[in-house]
PDB file of N, CA and C in Angstrom:
ATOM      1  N   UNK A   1     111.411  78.908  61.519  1.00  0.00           N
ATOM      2  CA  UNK A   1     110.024  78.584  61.281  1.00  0.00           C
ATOM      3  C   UNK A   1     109.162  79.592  62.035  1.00  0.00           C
ATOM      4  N   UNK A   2     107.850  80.478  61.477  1.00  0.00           N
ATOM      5  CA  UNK A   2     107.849  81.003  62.214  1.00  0.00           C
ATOM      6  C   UNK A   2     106.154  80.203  63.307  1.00  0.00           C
ATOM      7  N   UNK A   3     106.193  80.855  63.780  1.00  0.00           N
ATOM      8  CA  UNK A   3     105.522  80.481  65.415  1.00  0.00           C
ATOM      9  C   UNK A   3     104.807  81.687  66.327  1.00  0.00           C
ATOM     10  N   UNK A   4     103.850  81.363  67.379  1.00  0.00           N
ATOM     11  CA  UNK A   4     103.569  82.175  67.930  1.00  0.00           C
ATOM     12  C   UNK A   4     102.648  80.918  69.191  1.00  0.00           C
ATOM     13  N   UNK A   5     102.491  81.886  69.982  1.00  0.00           N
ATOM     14  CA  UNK A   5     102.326  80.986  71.258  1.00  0.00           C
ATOM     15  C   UNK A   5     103.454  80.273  72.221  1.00  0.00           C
ATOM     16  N   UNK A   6     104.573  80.335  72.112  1.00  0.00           N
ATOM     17  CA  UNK A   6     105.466  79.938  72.704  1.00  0.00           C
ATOM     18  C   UNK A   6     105.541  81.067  73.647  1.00  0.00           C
ATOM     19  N   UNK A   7     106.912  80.034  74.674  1.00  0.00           N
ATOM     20  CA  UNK A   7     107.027  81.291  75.829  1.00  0.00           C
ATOM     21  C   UNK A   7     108.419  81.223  76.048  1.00  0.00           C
ATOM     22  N   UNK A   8     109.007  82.158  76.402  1.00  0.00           N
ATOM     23  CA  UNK A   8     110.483  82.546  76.265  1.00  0.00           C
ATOM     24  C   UNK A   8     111.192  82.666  78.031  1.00  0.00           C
ATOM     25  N   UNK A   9     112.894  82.187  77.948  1.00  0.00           N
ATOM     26  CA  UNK A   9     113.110  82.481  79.533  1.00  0.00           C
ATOM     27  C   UNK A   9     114.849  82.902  79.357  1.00  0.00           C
ATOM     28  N   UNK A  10     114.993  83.533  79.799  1.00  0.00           N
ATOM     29  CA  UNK A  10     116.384  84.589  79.650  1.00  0.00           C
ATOM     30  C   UNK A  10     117.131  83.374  80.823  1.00  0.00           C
ATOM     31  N   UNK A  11     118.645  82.556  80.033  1.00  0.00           N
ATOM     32  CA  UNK A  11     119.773  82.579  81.296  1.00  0.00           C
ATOM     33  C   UNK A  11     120.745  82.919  80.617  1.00  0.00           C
ATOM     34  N   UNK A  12     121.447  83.545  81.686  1.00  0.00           N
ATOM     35  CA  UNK A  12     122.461  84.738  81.318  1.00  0.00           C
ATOM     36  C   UNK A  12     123.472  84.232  80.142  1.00  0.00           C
ATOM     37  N   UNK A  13     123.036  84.825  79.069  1.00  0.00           N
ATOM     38  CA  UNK A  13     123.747  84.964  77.896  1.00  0.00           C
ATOM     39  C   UNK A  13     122.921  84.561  76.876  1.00  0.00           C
ATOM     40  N   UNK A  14     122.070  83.983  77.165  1.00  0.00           N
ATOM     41  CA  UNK A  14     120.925  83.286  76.403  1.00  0.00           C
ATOM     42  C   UNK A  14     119.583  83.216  76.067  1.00  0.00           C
ATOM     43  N   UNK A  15     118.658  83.229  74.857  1.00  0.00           N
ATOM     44  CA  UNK A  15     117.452  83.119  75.130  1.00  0.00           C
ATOM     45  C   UNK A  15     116.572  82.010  74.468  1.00  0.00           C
ATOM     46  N   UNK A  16     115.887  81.404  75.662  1.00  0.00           N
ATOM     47  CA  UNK A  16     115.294  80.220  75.240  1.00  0.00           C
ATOM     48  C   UNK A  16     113.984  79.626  75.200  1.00  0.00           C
ATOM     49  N   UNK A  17     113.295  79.683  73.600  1.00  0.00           N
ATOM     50  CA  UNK A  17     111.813  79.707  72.722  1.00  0.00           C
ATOM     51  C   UNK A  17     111.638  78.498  73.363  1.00  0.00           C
ATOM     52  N   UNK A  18     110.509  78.060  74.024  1.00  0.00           N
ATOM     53  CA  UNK A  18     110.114  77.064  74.083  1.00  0.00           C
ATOM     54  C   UNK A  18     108.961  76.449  73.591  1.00  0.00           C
ATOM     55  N   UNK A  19     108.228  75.532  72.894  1.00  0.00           N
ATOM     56  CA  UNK A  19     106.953  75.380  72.409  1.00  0.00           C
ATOM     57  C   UNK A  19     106.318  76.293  71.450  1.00  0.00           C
ATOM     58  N   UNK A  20     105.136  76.444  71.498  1.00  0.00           N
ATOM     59  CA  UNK A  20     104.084  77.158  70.866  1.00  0.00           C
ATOM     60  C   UNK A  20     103.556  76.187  69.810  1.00  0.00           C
ATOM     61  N   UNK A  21     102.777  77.242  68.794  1.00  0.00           N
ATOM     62  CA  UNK A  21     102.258  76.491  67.826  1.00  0.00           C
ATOM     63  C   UNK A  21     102.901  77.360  66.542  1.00  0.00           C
ATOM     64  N   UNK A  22     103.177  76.102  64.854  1.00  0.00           N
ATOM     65  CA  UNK A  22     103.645  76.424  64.002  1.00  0.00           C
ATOM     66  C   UNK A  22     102.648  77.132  62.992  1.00  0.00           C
ATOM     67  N   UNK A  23     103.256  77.617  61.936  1.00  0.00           N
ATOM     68  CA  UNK A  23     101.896  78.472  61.352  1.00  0.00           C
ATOM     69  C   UNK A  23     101.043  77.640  60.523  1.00  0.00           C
ATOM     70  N   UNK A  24     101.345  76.110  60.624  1.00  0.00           N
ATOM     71  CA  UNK A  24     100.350  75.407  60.042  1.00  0.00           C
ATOM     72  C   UNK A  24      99.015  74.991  60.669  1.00  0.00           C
ATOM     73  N   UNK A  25      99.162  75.507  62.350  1.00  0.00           N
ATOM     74  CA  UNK A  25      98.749  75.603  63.427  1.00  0.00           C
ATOM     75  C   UNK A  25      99.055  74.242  64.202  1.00  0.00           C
ATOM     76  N   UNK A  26     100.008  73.790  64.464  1.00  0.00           N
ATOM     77  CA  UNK A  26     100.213  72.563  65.196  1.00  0.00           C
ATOM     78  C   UNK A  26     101.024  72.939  66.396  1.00  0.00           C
ATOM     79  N   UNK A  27     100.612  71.944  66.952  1.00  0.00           N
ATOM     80  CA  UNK A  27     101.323  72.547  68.840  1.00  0.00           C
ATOM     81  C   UNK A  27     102.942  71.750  68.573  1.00  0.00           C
ATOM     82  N   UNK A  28     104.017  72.724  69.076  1.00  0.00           N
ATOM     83  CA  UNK A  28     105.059  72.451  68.851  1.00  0.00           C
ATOM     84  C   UNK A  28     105.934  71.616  69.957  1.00  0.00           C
ATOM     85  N   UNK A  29     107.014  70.546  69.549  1.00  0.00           N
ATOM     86  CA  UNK A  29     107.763  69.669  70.345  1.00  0.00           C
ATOM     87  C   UNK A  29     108.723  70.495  71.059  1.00  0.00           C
ATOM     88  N   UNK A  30     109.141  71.541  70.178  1.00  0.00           N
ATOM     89  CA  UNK A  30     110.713  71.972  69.975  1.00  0.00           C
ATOM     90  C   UNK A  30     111.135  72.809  71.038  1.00  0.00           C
ATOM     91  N   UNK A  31     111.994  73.303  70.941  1.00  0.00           N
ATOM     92  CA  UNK A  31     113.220  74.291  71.819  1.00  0.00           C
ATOM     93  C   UNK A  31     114.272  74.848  71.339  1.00  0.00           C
ATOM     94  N   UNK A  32     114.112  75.784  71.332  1.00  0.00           N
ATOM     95  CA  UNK A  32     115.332  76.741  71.090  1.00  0.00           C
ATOM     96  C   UNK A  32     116.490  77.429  71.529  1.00  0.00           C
ATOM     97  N   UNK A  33     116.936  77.405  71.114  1.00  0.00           N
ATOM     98  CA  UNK A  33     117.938  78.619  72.336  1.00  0.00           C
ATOM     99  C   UNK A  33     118.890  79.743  71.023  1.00  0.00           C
ATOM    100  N   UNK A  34     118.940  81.048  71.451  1.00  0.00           N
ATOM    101  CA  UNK A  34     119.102  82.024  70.637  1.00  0.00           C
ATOM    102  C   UNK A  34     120.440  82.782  71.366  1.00  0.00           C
ATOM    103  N   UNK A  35     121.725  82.600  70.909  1.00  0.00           N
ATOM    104  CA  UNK A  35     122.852  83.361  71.344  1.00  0.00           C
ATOM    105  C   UNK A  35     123.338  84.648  70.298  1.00  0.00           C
ATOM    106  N   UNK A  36     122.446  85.946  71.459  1.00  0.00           N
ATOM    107  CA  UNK A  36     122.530  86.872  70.715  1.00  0.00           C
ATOM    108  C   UNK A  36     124.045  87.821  70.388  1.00  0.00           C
ATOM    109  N   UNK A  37     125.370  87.202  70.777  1.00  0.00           N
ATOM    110  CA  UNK A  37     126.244  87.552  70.175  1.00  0.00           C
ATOM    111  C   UNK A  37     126.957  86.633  69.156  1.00  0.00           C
ATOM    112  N   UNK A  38     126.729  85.365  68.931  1.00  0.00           N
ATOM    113  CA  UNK A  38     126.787  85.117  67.396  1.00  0.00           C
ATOM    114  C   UNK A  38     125.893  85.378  66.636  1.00  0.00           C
ATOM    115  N   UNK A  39     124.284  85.541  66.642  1.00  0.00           N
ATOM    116  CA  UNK A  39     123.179  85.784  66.507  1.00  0.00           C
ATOM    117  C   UNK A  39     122.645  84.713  65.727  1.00  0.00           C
ATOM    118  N   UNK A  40     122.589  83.573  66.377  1.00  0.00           N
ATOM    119  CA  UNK A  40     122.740  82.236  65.649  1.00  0.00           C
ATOM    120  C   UNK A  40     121.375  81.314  66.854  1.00  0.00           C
ATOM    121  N   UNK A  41     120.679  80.900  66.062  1.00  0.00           N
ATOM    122  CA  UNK A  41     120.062  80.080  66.523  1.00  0.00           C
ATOM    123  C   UNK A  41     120.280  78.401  66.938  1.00  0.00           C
ATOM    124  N   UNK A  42     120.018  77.406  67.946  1.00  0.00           N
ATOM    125  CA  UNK A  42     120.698  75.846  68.091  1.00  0.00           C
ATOM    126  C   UNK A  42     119.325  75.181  68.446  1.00  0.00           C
ATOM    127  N   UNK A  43     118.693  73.943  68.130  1.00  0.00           N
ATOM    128  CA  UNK A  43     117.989  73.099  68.202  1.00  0.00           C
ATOM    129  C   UNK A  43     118.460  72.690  69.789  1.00  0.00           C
ATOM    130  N   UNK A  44     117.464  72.387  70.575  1.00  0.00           N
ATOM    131  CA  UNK A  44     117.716  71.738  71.761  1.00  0.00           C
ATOM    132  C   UNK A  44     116.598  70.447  71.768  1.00  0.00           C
ATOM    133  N   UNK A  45     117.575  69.258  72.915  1.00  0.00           N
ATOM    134  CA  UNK A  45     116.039  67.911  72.361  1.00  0.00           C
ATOM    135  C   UNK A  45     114.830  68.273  72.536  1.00  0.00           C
ATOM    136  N   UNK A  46     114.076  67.767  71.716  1.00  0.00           N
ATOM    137  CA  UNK A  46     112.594  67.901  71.842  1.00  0.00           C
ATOM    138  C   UNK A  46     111.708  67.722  72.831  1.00  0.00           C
ATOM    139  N   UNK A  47     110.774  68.066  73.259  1.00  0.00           N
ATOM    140  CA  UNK A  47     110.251  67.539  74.370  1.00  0.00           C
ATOM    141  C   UNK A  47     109.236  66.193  74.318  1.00  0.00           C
ATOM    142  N   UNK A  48     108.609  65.846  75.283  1.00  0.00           N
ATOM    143  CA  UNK A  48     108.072  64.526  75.053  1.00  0.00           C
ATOM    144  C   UNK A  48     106.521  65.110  74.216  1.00  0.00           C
ATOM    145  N   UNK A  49     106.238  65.777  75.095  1.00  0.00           N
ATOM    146  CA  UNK A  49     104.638  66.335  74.663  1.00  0.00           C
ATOM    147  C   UNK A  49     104.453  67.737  74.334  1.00  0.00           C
ATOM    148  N   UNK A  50     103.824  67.967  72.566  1.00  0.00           N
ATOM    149  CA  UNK A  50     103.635  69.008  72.417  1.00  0.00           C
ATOM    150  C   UNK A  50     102.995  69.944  73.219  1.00  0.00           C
ATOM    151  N   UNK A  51     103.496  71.815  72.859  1.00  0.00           N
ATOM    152  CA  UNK A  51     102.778  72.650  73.998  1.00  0.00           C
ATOM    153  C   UNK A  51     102.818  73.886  73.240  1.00  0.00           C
ATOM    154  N   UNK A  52     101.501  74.233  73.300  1.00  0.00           N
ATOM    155  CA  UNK A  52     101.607  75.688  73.630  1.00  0.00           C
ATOM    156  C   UNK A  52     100.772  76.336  74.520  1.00  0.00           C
ATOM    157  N   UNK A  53     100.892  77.705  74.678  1.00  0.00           N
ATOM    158  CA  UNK A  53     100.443  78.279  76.108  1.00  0.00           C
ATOM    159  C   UNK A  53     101.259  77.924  77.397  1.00  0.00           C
ATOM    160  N   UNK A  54     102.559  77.572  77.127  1.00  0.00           N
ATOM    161  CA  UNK A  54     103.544  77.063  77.971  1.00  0.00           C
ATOM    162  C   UNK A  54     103.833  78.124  79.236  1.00  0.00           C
ATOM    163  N   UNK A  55     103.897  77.687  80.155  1.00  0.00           N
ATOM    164  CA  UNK A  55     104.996  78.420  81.251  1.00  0.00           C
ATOM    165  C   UNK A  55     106.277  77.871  81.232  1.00  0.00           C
ATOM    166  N   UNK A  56     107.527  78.852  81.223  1.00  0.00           N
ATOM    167  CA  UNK A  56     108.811  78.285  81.633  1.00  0.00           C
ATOM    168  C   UNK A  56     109.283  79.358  82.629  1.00  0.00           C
ATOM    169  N   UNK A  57     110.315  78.584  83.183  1.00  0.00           N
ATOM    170  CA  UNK A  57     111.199  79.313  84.380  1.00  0.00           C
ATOM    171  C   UNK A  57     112.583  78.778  83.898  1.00  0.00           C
ATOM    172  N   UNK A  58     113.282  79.356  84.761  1.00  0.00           N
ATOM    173  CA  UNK A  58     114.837  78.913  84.825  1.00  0.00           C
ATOM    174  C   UNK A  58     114.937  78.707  86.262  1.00  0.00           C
ATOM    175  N   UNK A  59     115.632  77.883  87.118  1.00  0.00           N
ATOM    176  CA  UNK A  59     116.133  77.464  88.242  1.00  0.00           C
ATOM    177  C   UNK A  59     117.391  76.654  88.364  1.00  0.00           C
ATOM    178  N   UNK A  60     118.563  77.126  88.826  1.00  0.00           N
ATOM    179  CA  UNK A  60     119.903  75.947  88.707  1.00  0.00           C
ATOM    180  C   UNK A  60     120.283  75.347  87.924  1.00  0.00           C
ATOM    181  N   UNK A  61     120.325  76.425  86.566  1.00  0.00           N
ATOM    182  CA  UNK A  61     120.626  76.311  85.262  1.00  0.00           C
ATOM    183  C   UNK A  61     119.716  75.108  85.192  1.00  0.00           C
ATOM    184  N   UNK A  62     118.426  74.809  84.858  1.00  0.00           N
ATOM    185  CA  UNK A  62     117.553  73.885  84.353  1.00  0.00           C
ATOM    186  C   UNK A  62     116.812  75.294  83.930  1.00  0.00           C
ATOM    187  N   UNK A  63     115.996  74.752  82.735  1.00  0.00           N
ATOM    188  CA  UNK A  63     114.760  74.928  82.504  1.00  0.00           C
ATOM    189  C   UNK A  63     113.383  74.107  82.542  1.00  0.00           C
ATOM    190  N   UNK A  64     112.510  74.966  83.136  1.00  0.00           N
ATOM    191  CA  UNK A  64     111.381  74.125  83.312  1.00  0.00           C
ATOM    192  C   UNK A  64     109.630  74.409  82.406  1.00  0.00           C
ATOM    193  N   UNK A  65     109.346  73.540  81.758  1.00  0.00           N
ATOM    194  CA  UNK A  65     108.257  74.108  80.440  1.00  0.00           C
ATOM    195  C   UNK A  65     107.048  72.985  81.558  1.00  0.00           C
ATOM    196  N   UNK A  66     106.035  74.438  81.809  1.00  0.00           N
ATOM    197  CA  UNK A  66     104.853  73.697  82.546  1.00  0.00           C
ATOM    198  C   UNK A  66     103.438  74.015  82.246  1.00  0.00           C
ATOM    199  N   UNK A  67     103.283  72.975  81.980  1.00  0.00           N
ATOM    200  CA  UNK A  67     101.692  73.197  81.568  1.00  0.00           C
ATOM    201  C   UNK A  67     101.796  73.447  80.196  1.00  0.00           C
ATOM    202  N   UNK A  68     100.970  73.827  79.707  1.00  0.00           N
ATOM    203  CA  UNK A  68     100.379  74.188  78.549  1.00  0.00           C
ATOM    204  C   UNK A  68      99.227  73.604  78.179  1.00  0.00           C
ATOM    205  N   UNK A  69      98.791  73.488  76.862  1.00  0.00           N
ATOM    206  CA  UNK A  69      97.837  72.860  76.300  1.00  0.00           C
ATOM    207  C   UNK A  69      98.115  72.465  74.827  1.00  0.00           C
ATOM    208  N   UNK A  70      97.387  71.521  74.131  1.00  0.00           N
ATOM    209  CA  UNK A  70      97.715  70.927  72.908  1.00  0.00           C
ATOM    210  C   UNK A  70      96.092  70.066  72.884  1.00  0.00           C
ATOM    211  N   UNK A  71      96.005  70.283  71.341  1.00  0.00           N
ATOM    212  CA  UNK A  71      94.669  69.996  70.761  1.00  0.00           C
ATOM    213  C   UNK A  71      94.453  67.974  70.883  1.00  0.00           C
ATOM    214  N   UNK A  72      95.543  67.620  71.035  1.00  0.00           N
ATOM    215  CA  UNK A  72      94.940  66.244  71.466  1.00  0.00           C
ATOM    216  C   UNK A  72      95.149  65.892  73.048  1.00  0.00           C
ATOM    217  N   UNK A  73      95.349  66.811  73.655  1.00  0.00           N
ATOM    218  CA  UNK A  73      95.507  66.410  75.156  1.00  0.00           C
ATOM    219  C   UNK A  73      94.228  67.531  76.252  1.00  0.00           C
ATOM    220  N   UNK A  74      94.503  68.696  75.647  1.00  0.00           N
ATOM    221  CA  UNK A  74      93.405  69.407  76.438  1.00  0.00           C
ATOM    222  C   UNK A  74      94.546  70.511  76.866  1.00  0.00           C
ATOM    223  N   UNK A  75      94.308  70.439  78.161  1.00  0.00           N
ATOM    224  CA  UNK A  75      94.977  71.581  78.981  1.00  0.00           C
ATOM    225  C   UNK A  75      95.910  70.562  80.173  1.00  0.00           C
ATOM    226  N   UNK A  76      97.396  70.962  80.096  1.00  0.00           N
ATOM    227  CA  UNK A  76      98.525  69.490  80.543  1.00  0.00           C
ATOM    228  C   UNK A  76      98.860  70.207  81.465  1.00  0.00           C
ATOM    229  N   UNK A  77      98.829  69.285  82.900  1.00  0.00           N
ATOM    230  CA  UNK A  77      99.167  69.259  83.698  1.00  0.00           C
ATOM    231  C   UNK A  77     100.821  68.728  84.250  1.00  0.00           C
ATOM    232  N   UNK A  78     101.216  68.363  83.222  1.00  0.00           N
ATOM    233  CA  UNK A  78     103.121  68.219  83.165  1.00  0.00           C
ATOM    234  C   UNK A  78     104.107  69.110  83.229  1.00  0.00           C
ATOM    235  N   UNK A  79     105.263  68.429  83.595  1.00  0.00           N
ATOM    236  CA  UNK A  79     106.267  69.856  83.323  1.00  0.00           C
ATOM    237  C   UNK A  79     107.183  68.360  83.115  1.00  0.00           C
ATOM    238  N   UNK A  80     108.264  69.628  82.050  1.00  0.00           N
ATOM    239  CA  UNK A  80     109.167  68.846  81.458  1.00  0.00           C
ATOM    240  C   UNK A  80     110.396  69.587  81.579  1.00  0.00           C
ATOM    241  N   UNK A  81     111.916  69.035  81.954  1.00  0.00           N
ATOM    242  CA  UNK A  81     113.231  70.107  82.104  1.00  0.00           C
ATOM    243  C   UNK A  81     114.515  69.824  81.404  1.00  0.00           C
ATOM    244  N   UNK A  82     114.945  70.951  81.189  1.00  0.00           N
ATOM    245  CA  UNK A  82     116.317  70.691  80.308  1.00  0.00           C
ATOM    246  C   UNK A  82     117.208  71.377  81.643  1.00  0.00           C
ATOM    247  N   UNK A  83     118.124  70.454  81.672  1.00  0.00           N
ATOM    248  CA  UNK A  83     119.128  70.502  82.519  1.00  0.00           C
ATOM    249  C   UNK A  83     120.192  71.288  81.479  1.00  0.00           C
ATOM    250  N   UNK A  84     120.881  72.410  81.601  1.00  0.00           N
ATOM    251  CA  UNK A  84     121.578  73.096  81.157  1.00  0.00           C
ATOM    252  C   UNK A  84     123.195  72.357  80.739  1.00  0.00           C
ATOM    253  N   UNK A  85     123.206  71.854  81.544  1.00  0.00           N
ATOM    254  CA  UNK A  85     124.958  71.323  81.945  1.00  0.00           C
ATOM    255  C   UNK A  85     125.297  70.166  81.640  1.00  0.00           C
ATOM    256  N   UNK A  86     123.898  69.331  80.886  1.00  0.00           N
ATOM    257  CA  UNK A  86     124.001  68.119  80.357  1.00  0.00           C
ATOM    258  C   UNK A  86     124.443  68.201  79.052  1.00  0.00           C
TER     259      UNK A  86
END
């Protein structure tokens, strides 16, 4: 689907789209993760609250999606994490 506004975070072997908005312009739930030696894309769970303008990090194999903004919330003060190893 394509997208823009999302924000992206490299762990080793991996790269992982988080949020943004879709081109219908809606702020997105989703997550991605992109393994560029099968070159195959995987759905990861959704998050609770749409985002774009996201910050993410990686820390102790978690990822962490903070902040952003979305047209029915404003500008979000949350962060939300995917634990890698779960």
């Amino acid at each position: 689907m394509p997208l823009s506004l999302a924000c992206c975070v490299n762990v080793p072997g991996f790269i992982y789209v988080i949020g943004g908005i879709s081109d219908e312009g809606t702020e997105l739930r989703s997550a991605e993760v992109y393994d560029p030696i099968s070159r195959r894309w995987s759905a990861l769970p959704v998050m609770v609250t749409r985002r774009a303008y996201v910050g993410v990090a990686s820390l102790n194999n978690c990822i962490y999606a903070v902040g952003g903004w979305n047209e029915a919330l404003g500008s979000l003060d949350t962060v939300e994490k995917y634990c890698l190893e779960e």
